[in-house]
N, C-alpha and C. Protein backbone atom coordinates (compact mmCIF):
# COMPACT_ATOMS: atom_id res chain seq x y z
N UNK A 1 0.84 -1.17 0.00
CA UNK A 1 0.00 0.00 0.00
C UNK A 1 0.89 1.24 0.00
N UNK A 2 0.43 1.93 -1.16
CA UNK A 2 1.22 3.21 -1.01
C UNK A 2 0.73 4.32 -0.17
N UNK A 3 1.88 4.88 0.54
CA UNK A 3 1.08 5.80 1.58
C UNK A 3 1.83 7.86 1.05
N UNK A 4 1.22 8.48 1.35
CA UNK A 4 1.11 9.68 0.51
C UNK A 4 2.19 10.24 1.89
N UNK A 5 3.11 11.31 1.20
CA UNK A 5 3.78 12.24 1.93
C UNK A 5 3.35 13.51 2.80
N UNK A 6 2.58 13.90 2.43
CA UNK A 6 2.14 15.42 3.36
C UNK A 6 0.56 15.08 3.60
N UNK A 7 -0.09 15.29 4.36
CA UNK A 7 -1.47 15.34 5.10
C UNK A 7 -1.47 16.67 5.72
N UNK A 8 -3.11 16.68 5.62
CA UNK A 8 -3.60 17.91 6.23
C UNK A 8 -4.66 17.62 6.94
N UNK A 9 -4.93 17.60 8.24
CA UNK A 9 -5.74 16.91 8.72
C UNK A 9 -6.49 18.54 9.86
N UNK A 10 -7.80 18.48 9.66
CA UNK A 10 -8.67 19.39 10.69
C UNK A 10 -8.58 18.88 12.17
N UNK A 11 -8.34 20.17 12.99
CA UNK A 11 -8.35 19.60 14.69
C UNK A 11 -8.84 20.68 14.62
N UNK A 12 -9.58 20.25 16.00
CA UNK A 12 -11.10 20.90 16.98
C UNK A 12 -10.44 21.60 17.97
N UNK A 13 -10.31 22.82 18.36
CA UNK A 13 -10.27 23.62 18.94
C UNK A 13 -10.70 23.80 20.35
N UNK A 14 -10.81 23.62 21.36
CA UNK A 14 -11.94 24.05 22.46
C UNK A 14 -11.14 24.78 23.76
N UNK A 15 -11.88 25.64 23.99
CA UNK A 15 -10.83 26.04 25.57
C UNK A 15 -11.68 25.22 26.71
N UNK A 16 -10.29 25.32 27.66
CA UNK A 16 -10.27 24.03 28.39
C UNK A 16 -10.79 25.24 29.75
N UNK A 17 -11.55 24.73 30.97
CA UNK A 17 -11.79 25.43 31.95
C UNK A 17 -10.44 26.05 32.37
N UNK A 18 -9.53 25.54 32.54
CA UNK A 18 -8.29 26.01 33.29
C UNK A 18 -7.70 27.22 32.63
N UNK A 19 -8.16 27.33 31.21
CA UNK A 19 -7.55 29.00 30.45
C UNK A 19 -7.03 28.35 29.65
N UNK A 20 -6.58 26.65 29.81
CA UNK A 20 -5.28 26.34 27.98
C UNK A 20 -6.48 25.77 26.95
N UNK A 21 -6.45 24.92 26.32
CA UNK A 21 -6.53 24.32 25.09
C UNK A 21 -7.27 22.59 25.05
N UNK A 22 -7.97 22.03 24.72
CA UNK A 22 -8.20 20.73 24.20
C UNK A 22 -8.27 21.12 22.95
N UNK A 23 -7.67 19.87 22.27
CA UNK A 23 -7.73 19.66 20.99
C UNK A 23 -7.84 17.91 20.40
N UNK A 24 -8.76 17.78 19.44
CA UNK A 24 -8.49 16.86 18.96
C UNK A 24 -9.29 16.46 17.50
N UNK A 25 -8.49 15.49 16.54
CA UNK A 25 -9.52 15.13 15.35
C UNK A 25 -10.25 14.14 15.15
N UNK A 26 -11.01 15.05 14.83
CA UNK A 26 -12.38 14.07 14.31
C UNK A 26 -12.45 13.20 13.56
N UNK A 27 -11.08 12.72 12.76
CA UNK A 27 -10.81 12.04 11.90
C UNK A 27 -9.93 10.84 12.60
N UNK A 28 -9.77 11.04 13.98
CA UNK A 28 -8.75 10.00 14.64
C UNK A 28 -9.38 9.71 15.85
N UNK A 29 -10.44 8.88 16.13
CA UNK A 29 -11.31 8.78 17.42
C UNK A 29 -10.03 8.24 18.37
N UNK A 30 -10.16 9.02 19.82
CA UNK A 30 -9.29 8.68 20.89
C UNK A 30 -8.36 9.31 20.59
N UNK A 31 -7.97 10.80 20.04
CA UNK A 31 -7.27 11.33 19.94
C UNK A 31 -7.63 12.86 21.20
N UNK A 32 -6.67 12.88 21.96
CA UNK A 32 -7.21 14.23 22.62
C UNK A 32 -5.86 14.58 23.19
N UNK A 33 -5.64 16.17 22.89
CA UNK A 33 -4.59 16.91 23.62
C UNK A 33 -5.19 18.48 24.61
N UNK A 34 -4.17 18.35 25.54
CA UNK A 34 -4.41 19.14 26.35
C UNK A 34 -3.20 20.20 26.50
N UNK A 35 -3.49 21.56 26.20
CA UNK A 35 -2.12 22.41 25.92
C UNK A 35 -2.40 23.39 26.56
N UNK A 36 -1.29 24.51 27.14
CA UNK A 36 -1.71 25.68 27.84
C UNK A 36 -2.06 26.89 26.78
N UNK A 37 -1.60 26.64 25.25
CA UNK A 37 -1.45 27.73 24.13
C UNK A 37 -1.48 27.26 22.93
N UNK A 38 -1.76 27.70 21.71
CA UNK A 38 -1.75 27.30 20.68
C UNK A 38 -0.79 26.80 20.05
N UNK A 39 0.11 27.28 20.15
CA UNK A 39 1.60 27.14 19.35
C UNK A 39 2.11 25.72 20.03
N UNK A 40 1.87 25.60 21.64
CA UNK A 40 1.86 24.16 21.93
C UNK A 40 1.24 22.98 21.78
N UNK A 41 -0.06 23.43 21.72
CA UNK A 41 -0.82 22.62 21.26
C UNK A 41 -0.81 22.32 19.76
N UNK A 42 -0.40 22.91 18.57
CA UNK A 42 0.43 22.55 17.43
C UNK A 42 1.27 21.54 17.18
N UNK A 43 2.20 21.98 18.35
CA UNK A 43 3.00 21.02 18.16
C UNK A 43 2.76 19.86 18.82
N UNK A 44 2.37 19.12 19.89
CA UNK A 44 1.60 18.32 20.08
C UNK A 44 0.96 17.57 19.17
N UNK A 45 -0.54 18.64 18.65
CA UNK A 45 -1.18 17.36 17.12
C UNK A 45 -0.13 17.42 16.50
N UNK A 46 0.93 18.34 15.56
CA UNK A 46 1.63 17.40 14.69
C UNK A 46 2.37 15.99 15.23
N UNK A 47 3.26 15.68 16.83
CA UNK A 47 3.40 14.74 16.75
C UNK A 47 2.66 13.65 16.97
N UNK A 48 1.54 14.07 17.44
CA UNK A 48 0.05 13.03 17.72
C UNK A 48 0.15 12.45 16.32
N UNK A 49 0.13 13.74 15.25
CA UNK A 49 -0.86 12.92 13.93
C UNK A 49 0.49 12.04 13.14
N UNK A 50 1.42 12.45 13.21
CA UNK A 50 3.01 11.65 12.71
C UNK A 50 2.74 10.13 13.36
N UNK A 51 2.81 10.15 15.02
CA UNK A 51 2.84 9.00 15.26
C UNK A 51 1.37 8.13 14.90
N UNK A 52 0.43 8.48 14.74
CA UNK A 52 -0.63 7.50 14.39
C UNK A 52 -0.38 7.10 13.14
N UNK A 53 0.19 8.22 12.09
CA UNK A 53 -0.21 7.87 10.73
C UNK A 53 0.98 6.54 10.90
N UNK A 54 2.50 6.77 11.17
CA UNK A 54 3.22 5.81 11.23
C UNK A 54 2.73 4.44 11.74
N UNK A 55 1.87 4.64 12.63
CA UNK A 55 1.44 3.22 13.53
C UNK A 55 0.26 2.39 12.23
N UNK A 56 -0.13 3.31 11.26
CA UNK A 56 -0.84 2.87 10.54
C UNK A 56 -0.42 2.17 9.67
N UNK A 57 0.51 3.28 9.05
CA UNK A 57 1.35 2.62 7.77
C UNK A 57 2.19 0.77 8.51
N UNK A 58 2.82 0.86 9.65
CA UNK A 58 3.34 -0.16 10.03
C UNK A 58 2.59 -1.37 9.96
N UNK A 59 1.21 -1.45 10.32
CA UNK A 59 -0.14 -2.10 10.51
C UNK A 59 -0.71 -2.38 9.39
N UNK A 60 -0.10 -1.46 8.50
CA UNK A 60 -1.01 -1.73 7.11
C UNK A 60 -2.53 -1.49 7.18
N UNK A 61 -2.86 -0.49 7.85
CA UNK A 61 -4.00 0.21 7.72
C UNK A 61 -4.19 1.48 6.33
N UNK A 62 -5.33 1.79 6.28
CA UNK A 62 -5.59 2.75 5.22
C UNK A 62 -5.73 4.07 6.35
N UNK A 63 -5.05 4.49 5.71
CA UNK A 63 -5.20 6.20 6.64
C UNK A 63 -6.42 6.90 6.42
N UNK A 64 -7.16 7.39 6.80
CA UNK A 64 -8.58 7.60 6.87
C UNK A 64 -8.59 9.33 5.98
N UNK A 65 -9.42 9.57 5.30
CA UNK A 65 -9.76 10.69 4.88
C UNK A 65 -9.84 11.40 5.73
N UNK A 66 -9.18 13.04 5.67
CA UNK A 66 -9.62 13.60 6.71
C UNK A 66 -11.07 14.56 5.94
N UNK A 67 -11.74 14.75 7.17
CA UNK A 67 -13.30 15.33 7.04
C UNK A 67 -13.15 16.84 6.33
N UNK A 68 -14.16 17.42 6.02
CA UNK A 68 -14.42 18.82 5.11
C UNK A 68 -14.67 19.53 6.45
N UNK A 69 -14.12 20.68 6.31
CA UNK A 69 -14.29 21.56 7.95
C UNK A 69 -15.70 22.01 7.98
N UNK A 70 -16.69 22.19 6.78
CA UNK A 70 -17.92 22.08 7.20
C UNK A 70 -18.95 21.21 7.43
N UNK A 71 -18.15 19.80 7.49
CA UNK A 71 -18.85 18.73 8.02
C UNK A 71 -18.93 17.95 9.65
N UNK A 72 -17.37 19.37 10.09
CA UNK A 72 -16.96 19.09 11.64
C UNK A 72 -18.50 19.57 12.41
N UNK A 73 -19.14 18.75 13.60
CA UNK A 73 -20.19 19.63 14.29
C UNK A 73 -19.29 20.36 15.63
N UNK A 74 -18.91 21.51 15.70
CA UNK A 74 -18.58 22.58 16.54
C UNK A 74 -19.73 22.08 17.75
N UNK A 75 -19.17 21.74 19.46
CA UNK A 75 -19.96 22.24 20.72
C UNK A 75 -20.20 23.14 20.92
N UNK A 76 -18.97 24.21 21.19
CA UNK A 76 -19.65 25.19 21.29
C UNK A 76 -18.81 26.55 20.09
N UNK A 77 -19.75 27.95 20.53
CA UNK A 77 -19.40 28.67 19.74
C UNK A 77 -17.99 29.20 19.85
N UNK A 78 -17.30 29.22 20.81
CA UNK A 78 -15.78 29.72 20.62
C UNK A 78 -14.60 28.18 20.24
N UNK A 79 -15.54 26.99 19.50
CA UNK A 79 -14.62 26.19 19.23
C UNK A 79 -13.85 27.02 17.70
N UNK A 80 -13.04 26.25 17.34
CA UNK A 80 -12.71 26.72 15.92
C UNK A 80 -12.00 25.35 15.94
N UNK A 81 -11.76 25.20 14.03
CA UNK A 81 -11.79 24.50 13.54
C UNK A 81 -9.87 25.00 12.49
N UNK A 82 -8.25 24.26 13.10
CA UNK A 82 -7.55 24.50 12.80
C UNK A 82 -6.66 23.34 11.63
N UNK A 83 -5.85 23.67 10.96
CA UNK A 83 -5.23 22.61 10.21
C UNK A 83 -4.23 22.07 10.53
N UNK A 84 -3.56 21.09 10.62
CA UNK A 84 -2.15 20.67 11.15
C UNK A 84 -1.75 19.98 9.75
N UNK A 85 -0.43 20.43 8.87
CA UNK A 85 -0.15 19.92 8.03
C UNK A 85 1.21 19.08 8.49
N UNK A 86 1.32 17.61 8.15
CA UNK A 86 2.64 17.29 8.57
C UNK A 86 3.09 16.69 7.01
N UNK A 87 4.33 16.48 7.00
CA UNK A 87 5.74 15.81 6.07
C UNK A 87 5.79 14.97 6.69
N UNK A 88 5.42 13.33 5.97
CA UNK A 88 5.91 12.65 6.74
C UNK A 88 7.12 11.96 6.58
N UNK A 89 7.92 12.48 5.07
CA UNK A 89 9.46 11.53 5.11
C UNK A 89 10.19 11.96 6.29
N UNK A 90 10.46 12.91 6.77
CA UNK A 90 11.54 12.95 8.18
C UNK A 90 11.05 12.18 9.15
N UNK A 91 9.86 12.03 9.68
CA UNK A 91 9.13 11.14 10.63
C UNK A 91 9.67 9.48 10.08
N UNK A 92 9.21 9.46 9.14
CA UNK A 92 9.74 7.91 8.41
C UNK A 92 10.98 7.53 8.98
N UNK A 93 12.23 8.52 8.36
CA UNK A 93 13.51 8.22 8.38
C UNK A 93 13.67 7.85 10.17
N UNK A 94 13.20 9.02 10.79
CA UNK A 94 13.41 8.74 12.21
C UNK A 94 12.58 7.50 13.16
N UNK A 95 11.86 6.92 12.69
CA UNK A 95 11.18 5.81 12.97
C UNK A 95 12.28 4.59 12.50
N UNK A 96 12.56 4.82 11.39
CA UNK A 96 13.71 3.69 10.60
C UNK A 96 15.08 3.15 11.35
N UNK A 97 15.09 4.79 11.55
CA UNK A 97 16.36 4.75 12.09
C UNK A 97 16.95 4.64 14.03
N UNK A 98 15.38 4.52 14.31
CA UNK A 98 15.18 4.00 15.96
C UNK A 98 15.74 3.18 16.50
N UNK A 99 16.70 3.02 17.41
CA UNK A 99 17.19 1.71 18.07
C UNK A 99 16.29 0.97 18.97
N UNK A 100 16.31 -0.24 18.58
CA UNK A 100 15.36 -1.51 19.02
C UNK A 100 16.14 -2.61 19.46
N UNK A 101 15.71 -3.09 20.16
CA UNK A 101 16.44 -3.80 21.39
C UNK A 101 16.39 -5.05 20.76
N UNK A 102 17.29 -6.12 20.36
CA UNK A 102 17.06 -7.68 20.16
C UNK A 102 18.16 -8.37 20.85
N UNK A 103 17.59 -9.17 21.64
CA UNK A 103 17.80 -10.07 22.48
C UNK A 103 18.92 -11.07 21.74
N UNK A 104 20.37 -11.39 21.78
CA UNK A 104 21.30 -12.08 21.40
C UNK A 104 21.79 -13.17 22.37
N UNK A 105 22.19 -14.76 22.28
CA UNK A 105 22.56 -15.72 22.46
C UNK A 105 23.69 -15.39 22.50
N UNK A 106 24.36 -15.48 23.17
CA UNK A 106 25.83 -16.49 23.02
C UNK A 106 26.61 -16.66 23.92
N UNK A 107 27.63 -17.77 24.42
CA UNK A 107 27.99 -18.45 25.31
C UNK A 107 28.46 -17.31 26.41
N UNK A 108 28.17 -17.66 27.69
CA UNK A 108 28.86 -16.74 29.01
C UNK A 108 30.31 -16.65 28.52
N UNK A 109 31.19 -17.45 28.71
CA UNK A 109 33.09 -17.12 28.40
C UNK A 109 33.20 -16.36 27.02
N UNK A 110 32.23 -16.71 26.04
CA UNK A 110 32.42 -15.11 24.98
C UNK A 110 32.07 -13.95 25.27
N UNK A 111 30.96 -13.55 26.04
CA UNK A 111 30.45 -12.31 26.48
C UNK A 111 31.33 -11.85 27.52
N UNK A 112 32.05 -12.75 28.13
CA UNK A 112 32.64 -12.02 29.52
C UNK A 112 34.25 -11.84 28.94
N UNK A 113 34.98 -12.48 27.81
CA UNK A 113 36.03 -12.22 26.82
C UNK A 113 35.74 -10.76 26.23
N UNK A 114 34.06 -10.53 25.91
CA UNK A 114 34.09 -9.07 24.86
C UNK A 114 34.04 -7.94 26.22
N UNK A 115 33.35 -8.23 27.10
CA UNK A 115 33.42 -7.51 27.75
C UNK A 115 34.87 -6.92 28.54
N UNK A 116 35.55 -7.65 28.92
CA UNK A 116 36.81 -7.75 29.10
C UNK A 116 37.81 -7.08 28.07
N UNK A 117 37.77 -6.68 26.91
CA UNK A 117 38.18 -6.42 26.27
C UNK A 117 37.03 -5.29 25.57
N UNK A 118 36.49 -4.97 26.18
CA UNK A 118 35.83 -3.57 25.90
C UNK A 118 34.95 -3.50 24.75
N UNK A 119 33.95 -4.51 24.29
CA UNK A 119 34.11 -4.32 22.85
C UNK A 119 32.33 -3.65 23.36
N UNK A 120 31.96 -2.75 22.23
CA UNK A 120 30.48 -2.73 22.10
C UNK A 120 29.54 -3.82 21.22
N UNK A 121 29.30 -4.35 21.77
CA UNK A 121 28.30 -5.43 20.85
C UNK A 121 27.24 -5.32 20.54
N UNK A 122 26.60 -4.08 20.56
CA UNK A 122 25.45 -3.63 19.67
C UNK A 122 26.41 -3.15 18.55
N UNK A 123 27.59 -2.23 18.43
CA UNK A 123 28.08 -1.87 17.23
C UNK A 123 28.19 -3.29 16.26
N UNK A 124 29.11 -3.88 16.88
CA UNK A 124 29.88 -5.76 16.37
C UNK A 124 28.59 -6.34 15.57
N UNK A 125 27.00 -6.27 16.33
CA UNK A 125 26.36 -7.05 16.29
C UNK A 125 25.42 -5.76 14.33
N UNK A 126 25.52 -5.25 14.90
CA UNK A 126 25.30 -4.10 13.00
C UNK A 126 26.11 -4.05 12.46
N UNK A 127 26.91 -3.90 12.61
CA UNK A 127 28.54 -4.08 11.77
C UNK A 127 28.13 -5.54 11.03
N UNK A 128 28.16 -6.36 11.77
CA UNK A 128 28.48 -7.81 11.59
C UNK A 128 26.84 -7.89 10.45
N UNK A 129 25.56 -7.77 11.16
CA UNK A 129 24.66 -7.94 10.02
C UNK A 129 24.33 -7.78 8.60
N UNK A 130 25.06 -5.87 8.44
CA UNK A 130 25.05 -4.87 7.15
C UNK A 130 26.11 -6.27 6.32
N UNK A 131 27.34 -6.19 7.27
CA UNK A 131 28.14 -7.01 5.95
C UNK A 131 27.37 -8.51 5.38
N UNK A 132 26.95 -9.07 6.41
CA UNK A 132 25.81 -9.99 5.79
C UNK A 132 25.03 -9.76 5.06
N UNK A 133 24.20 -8.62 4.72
CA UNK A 133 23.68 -8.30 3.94
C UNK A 133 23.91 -7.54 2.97
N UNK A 134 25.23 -7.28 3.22
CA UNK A 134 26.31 -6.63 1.51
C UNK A 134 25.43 -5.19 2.13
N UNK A 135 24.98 -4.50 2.70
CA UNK A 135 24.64 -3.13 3.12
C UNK A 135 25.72 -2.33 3.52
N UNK A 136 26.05 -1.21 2.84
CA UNK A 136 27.24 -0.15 3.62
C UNK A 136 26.16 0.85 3.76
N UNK A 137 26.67 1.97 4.50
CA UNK A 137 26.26 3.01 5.43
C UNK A 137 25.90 3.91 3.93
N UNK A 138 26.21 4.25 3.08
CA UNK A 138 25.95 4.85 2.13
C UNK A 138 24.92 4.28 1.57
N UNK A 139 24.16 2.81 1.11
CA UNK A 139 23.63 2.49 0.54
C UNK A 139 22.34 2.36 1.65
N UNK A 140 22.53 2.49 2.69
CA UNK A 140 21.09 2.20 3.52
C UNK A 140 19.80 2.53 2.96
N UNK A 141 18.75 1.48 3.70
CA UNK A 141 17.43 2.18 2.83
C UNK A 141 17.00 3.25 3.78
């Protein structure tokens, strides 16, 4: 499934009793942020909407249309109705490029030899895979 680079997705506006912000879209049920200001609360949905769309694409879900702003129903009258546009190749790359933990075998007197001798074995252990897979640092996907 091909998944599209830039989205523009509508978020709901509302002031919160305390003086900041709820926000959330109508296009992502169980989505809700709580901010003291706009500019924070911005940034917030953009990484709200980065990480869902990613959790989607991973899942192989279809990313959902986002709604026409005159099809949002407004509670009340000082809601408003804002856009959050995100890019998602930098989000991609940085998801890709996340360190993830995998669990490695191998005998106690080798581990306590590398250790002993200082070695990092998360480097050894990527080092050692890329060349298995003919991958250099230039060619990464």
């Amino acid at each position: 499934m091909a998944y599209k680079n830039h989205y523009i997705y509508p978020v709901v506006v509302e002031k919160a009793e305390d003086g900041g912000l709820g926000m959330y879209f109508p296009d992502l049920p169980g989505t809700a942020i709580l901010a003291p200001d706009l500019i924070n609360g911005i940034k917030q949905a953009k990484e709200m909407l980065a990480n869902l769309i990613l959790d989607m694409e991973e899942q192989g879900l279809e990313v959902p249309k986002p709604s026409n702003p005159e099809d949002i129903e407004l509670l009340d009258a000082s809601d408003r109705v804002v856009f959050i546009e995100i890019y998602m190749p930098p989000y991609r790359d940085e998801a890709a490029n996340k360190a993830v933990t995998k669990n490695c075998t191998l005998p106690k007197w080798l581990r306590d030899a590398g250790e002993e001798a200082g070695l990092n074995f998360s480097q050894l252990l990527q080092t050692s895979i890329k060349e298995a897979l003919g991958i250099s640092d230039e060619k990464r996907p």
